[in-house]
C-alpha atoms as a PDB file:
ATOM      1  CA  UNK A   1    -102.229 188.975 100.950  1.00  0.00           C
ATOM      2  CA  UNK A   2    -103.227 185.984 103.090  1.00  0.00           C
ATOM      3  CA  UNK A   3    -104.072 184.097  99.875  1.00  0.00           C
ATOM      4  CA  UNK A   4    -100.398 184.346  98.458  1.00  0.00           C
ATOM      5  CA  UNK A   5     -99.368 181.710 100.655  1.00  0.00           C
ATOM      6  CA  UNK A   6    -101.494 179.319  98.538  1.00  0.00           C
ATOM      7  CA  UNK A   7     -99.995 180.652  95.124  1.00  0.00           C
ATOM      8  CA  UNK A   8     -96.613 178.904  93.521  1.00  0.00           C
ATOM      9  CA  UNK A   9     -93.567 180.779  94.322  1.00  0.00           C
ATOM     10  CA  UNK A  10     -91.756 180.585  91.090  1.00  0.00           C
ATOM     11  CA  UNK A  11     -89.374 183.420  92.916  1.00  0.00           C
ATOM     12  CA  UNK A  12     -87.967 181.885  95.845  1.00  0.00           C
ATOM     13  CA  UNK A  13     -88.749 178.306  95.939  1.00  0.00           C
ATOM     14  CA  UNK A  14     -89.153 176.869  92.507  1.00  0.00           C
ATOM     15  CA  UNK A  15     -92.862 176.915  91.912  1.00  0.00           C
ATOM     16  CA  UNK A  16     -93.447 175.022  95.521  1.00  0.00           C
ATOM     17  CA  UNK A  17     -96.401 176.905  97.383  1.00  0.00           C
ATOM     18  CA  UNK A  18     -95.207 178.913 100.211  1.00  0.00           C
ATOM     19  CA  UNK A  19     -97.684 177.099 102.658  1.00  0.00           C
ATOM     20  CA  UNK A  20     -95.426 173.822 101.807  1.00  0.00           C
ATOM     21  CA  UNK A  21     -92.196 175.621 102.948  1.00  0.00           C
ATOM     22  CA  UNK A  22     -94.088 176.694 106.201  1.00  0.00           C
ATOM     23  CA  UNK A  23     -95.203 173.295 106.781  1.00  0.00           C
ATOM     24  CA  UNK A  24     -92.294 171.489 105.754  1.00  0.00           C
ATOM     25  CA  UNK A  25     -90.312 173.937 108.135  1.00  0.00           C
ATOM     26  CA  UNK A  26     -92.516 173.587 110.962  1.00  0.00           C
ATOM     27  CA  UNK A  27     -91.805 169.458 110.501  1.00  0.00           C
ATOM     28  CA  UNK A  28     -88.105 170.298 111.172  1.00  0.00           C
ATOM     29  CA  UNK A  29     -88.991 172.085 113.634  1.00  0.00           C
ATOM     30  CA  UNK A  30     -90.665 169.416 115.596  1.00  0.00           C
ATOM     31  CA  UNK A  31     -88.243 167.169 114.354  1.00  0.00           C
ATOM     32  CA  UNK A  32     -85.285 168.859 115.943  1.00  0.00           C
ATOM     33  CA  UNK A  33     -87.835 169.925 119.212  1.00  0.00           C
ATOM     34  CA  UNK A  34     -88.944 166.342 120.398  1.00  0.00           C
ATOM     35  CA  UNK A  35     -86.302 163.905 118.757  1.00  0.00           C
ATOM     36  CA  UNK A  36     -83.739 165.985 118.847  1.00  0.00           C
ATOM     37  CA  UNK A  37     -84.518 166.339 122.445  1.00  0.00           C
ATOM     38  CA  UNK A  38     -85.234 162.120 123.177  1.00  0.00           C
ATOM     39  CA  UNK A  39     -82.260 161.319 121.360  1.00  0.00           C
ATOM     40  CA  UNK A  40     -79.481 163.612 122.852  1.00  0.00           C
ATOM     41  CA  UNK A  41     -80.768 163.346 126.058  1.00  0.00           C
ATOM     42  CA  UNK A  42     -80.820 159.213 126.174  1.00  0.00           C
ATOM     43  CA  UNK A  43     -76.734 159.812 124.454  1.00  0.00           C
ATOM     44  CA  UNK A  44     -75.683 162.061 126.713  1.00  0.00           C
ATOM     45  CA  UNK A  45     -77.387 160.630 130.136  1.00  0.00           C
ATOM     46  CA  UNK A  46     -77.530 157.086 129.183  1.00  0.00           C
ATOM     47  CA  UNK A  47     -74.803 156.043 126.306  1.00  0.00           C
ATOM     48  CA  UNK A  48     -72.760 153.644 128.882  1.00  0.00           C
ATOM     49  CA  UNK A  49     -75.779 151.602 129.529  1.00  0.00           C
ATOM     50  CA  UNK A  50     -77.383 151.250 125.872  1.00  0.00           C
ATOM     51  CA  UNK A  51     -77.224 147.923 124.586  1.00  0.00           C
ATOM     52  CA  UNK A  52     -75.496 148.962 120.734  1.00  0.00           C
ATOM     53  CA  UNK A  53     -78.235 148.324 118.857  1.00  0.00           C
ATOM     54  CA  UNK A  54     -80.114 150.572 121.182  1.00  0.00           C
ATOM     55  CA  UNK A  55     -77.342 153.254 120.708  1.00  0.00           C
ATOM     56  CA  UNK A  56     -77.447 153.009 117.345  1.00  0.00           C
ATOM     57  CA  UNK A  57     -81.212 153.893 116.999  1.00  0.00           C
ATOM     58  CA  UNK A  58     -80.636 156.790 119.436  1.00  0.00           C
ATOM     59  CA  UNK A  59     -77.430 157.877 116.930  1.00  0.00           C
ATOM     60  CA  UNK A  60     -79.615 157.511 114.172  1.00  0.00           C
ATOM     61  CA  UNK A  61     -82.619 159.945 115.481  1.00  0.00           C
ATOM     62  CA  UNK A  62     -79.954 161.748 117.261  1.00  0.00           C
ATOM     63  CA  UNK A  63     -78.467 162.373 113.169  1.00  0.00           C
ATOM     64  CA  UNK A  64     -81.648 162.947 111.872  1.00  0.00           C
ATOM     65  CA  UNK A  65     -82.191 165.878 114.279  1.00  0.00           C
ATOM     66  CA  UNK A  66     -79.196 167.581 113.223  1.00  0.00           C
ATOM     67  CA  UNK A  67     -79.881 167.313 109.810  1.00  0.00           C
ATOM     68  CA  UNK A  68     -83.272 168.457 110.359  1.00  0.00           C
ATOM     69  CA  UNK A  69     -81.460 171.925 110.887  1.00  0.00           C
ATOM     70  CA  UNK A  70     -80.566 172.562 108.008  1.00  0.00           C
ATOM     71  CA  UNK A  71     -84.082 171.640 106.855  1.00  0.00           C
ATOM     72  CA  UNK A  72     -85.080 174.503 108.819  1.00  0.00           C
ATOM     73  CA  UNK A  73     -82.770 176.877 106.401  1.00  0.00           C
ATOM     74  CA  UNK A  74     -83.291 174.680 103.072  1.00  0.00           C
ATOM     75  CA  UNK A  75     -86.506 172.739 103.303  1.00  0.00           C
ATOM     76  CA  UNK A  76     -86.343 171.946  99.417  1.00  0.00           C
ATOM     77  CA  UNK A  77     -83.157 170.426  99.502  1.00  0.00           C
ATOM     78  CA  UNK A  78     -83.273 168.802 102.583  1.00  0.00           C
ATOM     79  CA  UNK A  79     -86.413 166.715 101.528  1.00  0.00           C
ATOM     80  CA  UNK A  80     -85.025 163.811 101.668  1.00  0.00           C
ATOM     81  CA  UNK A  81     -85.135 163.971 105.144  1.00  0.00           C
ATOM     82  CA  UNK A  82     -89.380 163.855 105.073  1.00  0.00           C
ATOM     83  CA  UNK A  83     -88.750 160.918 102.872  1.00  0.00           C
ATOM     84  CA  UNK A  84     -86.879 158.764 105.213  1.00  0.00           C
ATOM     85  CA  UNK A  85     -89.557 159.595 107.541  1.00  0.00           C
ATOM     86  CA  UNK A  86     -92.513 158.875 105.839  1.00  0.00           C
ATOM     87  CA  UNK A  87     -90.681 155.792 105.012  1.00  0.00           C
ATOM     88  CA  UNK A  88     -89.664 154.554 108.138  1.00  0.00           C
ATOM     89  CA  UNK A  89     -93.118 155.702 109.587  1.00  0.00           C
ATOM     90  CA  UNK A  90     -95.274 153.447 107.332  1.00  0.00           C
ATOM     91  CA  UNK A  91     -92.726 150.408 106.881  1.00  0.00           C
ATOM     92  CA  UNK A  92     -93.426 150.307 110.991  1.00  0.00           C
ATOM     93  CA  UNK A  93     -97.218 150.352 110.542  1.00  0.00           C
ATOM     94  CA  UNK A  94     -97.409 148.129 107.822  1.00  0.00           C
ATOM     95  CA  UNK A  95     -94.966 145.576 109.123  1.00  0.00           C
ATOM     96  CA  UNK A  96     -95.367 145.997 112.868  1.00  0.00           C
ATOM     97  CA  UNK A  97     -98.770 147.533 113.457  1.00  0.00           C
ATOM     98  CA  UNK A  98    -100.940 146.567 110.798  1.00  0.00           C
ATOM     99  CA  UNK A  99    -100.578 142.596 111.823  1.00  0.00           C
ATOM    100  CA  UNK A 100    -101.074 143.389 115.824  1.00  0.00           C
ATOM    101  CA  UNK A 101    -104.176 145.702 115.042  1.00  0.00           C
ATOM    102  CA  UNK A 102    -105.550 143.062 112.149  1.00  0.00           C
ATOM    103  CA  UNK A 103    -104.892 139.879 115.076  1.00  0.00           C
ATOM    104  CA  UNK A 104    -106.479 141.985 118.154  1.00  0.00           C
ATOM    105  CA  UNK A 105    -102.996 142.250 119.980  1.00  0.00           C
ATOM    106  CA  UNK A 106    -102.161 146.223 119.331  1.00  0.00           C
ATOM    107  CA  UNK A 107    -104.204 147.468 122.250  1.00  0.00           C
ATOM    108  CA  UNK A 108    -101.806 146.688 125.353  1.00  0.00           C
ATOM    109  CA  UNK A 109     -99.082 145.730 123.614  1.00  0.00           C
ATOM    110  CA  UNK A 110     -95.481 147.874 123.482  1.00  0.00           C
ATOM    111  CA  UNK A 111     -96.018 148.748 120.001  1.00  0.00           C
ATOM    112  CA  UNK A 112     -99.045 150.674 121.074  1.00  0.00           C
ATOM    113  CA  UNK A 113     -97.832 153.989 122.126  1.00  0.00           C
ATOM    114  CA  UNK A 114     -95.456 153.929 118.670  1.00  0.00           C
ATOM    115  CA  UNK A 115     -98.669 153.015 116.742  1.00  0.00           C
ATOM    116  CA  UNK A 116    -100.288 156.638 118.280  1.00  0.00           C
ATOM    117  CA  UNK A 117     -97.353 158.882 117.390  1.00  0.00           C
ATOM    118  CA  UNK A 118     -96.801 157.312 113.746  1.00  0.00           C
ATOM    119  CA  UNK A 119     -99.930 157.397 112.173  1.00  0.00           C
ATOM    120  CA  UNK A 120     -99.750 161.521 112.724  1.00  0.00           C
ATOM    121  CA  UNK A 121     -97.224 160.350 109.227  1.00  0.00           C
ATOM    122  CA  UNK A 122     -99.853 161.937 107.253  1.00  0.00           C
ATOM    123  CA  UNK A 123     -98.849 165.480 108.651  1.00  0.00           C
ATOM    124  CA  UNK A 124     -96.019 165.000 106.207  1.00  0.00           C
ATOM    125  CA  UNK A 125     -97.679 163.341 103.412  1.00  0.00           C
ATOM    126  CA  UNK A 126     -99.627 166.504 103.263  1.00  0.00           C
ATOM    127  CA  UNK A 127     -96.352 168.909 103.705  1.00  0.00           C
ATOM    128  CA  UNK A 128     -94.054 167.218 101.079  1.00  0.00           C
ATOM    129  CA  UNK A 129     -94.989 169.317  97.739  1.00  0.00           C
ATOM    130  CA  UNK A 130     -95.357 165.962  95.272  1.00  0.00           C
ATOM    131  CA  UNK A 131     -95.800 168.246  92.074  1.00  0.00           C
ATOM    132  CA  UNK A 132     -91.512 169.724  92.628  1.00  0.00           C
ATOM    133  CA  UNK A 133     -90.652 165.979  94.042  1.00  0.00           C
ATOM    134  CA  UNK A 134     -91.729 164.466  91.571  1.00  0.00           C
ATOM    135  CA  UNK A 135     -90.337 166.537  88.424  1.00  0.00           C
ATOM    136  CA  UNK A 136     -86.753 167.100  90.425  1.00  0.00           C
ATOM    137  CA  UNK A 137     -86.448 163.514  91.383  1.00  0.00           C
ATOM    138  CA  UNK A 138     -87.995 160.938  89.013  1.00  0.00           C
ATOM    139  CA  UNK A 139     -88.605 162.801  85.491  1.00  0.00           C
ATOM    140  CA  UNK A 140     -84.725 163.858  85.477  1.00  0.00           C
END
């Protein structure tokens, strides 16, 4: 029984394993849990005092964690949501981390504590099923 979670599920979700709905669900999860939670709170307590490109970040995760909702419901189709954050996630260490780590300056700086929570991107690298993404997205 416990097994079946590791078997396609040709059924319900298109072939994708079961144990990549759970995960993938469990990343919305957290996604609506702690950014949904950051970003409301800083619009709703802070909005008059946001510089607008600081408002507009906060709008931005603030979107993402109401679209990571319906991720909750649909995790297939709302993949695209993992994408932009695997994206964003290693543009940020590749662009902003990588060079601080590479010339000693990470430790100490303000990109520091980012660096920490972004690297746990592999979390969904390993949720995303790439067998379904990539026959529904790039061999159609």
């Amino acid at each position: 029984m416990f097994m079946k979670i590791f078997l396609p599920d040709h059924e319900n979700y298109q072939g994708v394993r079961r144990i990549n709905i759970y995960l993938l669900r469990a990343l919305f999860f957290l996604i609506v849990i702690f950014v949904g939670k950051d970003s409301w709170t800083q619009l709703l307590t802070n909005a008059s005092s946001l510089a607008p490109i600081e408002a507009v970040t906060w709008s931005v995760w603030a979107a993402f964690s109401l679209l990571s909702i319906l991720g909750l419901i649909y995790p297939l189709k709302m993949l695209p949501i993992i994408f932009l954050e695997i994206a964003y996630k290693l543009i940020w260490l590749a662009v902003v981390a990588y060079p601080l780590w590479s010339a000693g300056k990470l430790e100490g700086s303000s990109a520091e504590g980012l660096t920490y929570v972004f690297v746990w991107v592999v979390l969904p690298i390993i949720a995303v099923p790439w067998k379904y993404v990539f026959k529904t997205y790039f061999k159609k």
